[in-house]
C-alpha atoms as a PDB file:
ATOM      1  CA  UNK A   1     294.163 162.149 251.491  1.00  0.00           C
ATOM      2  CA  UNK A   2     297.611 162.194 252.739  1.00  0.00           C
ATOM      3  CA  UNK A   3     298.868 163.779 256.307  1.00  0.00           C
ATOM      4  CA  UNK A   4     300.677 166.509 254.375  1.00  0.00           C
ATOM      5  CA  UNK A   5     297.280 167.701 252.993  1.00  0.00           C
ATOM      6  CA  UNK A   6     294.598 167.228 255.489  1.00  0.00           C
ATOM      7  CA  UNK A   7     294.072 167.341 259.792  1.00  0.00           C
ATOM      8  CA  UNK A   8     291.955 164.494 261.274  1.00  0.00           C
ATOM      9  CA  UNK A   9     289.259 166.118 262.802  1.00  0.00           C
ATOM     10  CA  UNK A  10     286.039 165.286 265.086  1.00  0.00           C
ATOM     11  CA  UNK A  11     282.712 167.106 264.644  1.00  0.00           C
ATOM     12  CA  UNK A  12     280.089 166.495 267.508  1.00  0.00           C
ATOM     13  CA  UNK A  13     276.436 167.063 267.906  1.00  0.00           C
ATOM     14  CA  UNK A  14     276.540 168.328 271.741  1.00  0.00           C
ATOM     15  CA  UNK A  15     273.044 169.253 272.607  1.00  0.00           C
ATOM     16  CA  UNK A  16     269.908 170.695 270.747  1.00  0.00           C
ATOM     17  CA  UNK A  17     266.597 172.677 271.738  1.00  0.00           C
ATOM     18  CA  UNK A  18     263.710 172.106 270.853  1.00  0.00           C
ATOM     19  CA  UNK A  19     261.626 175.523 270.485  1.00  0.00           C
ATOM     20  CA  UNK A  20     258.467 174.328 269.114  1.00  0.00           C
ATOM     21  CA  UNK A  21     256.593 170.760 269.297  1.00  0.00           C
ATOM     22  CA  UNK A  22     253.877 170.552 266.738  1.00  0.00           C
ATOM     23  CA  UNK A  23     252.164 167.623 269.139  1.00  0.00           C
ATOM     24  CA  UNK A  24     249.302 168.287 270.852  1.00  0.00           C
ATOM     25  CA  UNK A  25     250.332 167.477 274.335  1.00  0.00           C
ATOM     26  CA  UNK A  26     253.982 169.706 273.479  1.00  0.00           C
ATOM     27  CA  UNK A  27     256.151 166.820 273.569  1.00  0.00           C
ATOM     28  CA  UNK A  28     257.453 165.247 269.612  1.00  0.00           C
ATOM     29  CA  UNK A  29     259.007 161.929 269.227  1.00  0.00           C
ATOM     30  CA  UNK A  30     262.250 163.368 266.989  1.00  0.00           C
ATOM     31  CA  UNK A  31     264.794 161.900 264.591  1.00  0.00           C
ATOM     32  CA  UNK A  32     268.109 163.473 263.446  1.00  0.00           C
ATOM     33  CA  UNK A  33     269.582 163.246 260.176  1.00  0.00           C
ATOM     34  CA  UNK A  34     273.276 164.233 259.439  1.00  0.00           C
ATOM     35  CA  UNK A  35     275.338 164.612 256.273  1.00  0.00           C
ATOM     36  CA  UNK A  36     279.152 165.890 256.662  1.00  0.00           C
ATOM     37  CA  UNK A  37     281.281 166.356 253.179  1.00  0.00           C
ATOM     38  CA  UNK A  38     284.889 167.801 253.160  1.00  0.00           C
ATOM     39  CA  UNK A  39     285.686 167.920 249.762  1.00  0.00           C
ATOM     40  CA  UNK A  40     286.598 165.226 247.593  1.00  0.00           C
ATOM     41  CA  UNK A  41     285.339 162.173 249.562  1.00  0.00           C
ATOM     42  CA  UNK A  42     281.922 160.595 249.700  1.00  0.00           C
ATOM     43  CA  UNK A  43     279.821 162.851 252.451  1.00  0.00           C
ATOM     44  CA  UNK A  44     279.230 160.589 255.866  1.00  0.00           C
ATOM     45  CA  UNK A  45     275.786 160.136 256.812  1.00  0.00           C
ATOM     46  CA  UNK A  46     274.206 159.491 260.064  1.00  0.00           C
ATOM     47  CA  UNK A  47     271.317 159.170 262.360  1.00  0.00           C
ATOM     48  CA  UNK A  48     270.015 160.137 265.868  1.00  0.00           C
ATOM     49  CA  UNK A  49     268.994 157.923 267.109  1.00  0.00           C
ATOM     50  CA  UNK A  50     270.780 154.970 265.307  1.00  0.00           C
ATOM     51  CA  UNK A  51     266.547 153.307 265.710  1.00  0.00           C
ATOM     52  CA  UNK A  52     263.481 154.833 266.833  1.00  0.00           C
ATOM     53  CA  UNK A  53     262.979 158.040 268.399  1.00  0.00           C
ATOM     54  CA  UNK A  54     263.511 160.334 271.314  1.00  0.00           C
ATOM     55  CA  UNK A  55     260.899 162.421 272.986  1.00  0.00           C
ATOM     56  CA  UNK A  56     261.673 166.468 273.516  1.00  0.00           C
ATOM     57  CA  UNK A  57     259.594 168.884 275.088  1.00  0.00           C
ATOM     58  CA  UNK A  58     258.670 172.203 273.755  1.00  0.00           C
ATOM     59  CA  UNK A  59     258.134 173.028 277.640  1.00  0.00           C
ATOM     60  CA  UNK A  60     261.394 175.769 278.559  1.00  0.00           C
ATOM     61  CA  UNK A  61     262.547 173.316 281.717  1.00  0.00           C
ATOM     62  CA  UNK A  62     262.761 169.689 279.263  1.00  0.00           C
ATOM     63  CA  UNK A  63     263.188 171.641 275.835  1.00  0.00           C
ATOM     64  CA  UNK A  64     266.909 170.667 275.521  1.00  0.00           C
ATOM     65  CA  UNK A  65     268.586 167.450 274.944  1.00  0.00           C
ATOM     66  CA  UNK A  66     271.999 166.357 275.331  1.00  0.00           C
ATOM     67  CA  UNK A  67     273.235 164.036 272.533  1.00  0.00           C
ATOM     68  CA  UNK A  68     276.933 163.649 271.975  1.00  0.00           C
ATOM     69  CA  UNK A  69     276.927 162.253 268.610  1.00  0.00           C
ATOM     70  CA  UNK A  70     280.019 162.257 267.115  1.00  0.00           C
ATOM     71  CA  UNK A  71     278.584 163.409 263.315  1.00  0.00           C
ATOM     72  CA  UNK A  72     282.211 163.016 261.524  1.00  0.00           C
ATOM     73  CA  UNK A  73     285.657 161.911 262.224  1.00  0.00           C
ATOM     74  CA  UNK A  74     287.760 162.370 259.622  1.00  0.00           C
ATOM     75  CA  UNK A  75     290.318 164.113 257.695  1.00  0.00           C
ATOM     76  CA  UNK A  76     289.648 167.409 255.984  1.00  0.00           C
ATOM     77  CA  UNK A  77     292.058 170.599 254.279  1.00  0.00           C
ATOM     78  CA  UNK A  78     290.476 173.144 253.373  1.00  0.00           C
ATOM     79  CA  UNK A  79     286.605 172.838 253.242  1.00  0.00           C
ATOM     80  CA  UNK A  80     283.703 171.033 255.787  1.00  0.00           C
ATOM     81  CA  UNK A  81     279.819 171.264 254.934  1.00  0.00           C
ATOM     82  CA  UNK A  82     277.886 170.347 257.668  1.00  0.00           C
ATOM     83  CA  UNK A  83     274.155 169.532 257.293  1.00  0.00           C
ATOM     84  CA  UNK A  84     271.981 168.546 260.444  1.00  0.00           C
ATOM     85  CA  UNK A  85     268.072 167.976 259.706  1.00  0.00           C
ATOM     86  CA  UNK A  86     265.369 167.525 262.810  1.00  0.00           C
ATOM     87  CA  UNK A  87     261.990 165.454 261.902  1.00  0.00           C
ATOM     88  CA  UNK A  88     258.860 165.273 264.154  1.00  0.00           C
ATOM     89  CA  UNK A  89     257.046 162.003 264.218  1.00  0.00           C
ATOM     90  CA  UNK A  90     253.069 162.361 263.986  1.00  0.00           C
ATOM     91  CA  UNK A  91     251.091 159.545 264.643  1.00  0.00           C
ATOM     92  CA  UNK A  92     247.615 161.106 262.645  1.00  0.00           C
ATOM     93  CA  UNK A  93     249.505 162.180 259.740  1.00  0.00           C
ATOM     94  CA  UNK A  94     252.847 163.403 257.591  1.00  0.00           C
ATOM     95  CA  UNK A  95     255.788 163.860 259.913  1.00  0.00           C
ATOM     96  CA  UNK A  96     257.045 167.483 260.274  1.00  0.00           C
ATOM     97  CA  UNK A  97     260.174 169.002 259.197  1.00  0.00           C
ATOM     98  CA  UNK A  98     262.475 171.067 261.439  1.00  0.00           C
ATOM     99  CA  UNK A  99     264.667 173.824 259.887  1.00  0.00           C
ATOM    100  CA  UNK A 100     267.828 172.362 258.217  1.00  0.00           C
ATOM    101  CA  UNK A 101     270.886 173.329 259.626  1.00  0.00           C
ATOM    102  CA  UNK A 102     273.659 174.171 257.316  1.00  0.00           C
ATOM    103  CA  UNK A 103     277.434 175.136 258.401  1.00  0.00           C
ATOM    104  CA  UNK A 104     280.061 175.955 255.174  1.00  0.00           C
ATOM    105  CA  UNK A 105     283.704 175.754 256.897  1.00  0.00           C
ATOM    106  CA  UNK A 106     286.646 176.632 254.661  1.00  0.00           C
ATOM    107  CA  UNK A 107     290.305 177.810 255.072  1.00  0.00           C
ATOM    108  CA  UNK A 108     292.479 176.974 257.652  1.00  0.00           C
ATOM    109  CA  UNK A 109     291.239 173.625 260.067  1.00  0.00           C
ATOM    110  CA  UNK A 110     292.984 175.916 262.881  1.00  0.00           C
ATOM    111  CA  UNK A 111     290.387 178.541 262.734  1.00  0.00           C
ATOM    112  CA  UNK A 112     287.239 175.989 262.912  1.00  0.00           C
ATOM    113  CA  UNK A 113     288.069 174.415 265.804  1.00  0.00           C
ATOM    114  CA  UNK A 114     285.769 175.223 269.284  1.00  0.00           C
ATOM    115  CA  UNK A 115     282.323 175.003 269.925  1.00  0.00           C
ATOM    116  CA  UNK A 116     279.706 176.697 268.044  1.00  0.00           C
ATOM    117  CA  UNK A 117     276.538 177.360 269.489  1.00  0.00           C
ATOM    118  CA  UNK A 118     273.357 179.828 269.502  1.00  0.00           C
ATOM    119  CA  UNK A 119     274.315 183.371 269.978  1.00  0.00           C
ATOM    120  CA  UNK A 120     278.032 183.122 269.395  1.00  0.00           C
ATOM    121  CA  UNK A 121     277.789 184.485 265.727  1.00  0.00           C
ATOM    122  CA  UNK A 122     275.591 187.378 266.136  1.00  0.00           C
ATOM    123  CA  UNK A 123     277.492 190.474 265.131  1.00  0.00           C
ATOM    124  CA  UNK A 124     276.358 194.094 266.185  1.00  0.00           C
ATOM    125  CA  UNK A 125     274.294 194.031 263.368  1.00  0.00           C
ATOM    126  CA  UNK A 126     270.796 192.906 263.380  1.00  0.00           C
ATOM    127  CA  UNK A 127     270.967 191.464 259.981  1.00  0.00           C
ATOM    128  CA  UNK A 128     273.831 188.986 261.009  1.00  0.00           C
ATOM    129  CA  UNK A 129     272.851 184.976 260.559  1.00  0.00           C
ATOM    130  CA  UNK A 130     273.463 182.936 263.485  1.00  0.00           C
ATOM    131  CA  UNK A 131     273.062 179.237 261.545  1.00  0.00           C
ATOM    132  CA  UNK A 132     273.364 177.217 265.146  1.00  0.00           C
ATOM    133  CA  UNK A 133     269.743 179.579 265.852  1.00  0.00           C
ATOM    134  CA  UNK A 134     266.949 178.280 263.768  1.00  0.00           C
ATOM    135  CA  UNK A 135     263.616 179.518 264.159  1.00  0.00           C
ATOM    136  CA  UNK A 136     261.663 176.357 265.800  1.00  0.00           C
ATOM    137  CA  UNK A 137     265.080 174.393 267.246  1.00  0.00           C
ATOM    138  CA  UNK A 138     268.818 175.271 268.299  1.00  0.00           C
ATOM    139  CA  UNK A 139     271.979 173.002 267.528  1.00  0.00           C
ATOM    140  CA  UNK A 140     275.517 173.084 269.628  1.00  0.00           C
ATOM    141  CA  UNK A 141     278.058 171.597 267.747  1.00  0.00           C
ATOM    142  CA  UNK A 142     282.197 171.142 269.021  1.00  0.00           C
ATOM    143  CA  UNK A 143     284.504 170.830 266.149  1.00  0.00           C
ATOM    144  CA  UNK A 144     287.435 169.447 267.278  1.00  0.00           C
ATOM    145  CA  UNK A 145     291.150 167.487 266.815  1.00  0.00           C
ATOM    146  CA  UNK A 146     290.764 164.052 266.747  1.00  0.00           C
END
């Protein structure tokens, strides 16, 4: 993708929130999964942590976790699809499944930029989808020039 037809941008995983730990003692050992396409190229994958896992509280005070993962850096035009999924180790049987987070991005790269967080899509209307608010976790993403 040439200059002309595409802005180099930066899309970061700030911080998520945990809402509901299926362990018994309220504190899951989690993995994140990424997958960022923007258009014609092959979509960048990624993982949080790069090994192992990182333990999250369901308890209000520890339920939130900064990461700072930097998700994609790259050029884009007109279209971003941004996929985040959250998985739950458990020791005593199949790992659990957080809501997939999805994000569709298209027009101008001018109007994606900023952070995007829970709360700052809800409309006035109660039927409006906030995607950063999931039912069991919460993502806060910064989309960015790079």
């Amino acid at each position: 993708m040439s200059e002309a037809s595409g802005r180099r941008i930066r899309v970061t995983v700030r911080a998520v929130q945990i809402l509901e730990s299926l362990d018994v003692d309220k504190t899951g050992e989690f993995i994140f999964w990424s997958r960022v396409s923007s258009g014609g190229g092959a979509p960048v994958e990624g993982r949080y942590p790069a090994s192992g896992h990182m333990k999250i509280s369901e308890e209000p005070v520890f339920n939130r976790a900064v990461l700072n993962w930097v998700i994609f850096e790259g050029e884009v035009s007109d279209h971003l699809s941004v996929e985040v999924k959250g998985e739950e180790e458990d020791r005593f049987g199949g790992n659990d499944f957080l809501t997939t987070y999805e994000r569709e991005f298209e027009g101008p790269v001018d109007g994606w930029l900023g952070a995007y967080g829970p709360g700052e899509d809800a409309g006035e209307d109660a039927d409006d989808h906030d995607p950063e608010m999931m039912s069991d976790w919460r993502v806060t993403l910064r989309v960015e020039t790079a």
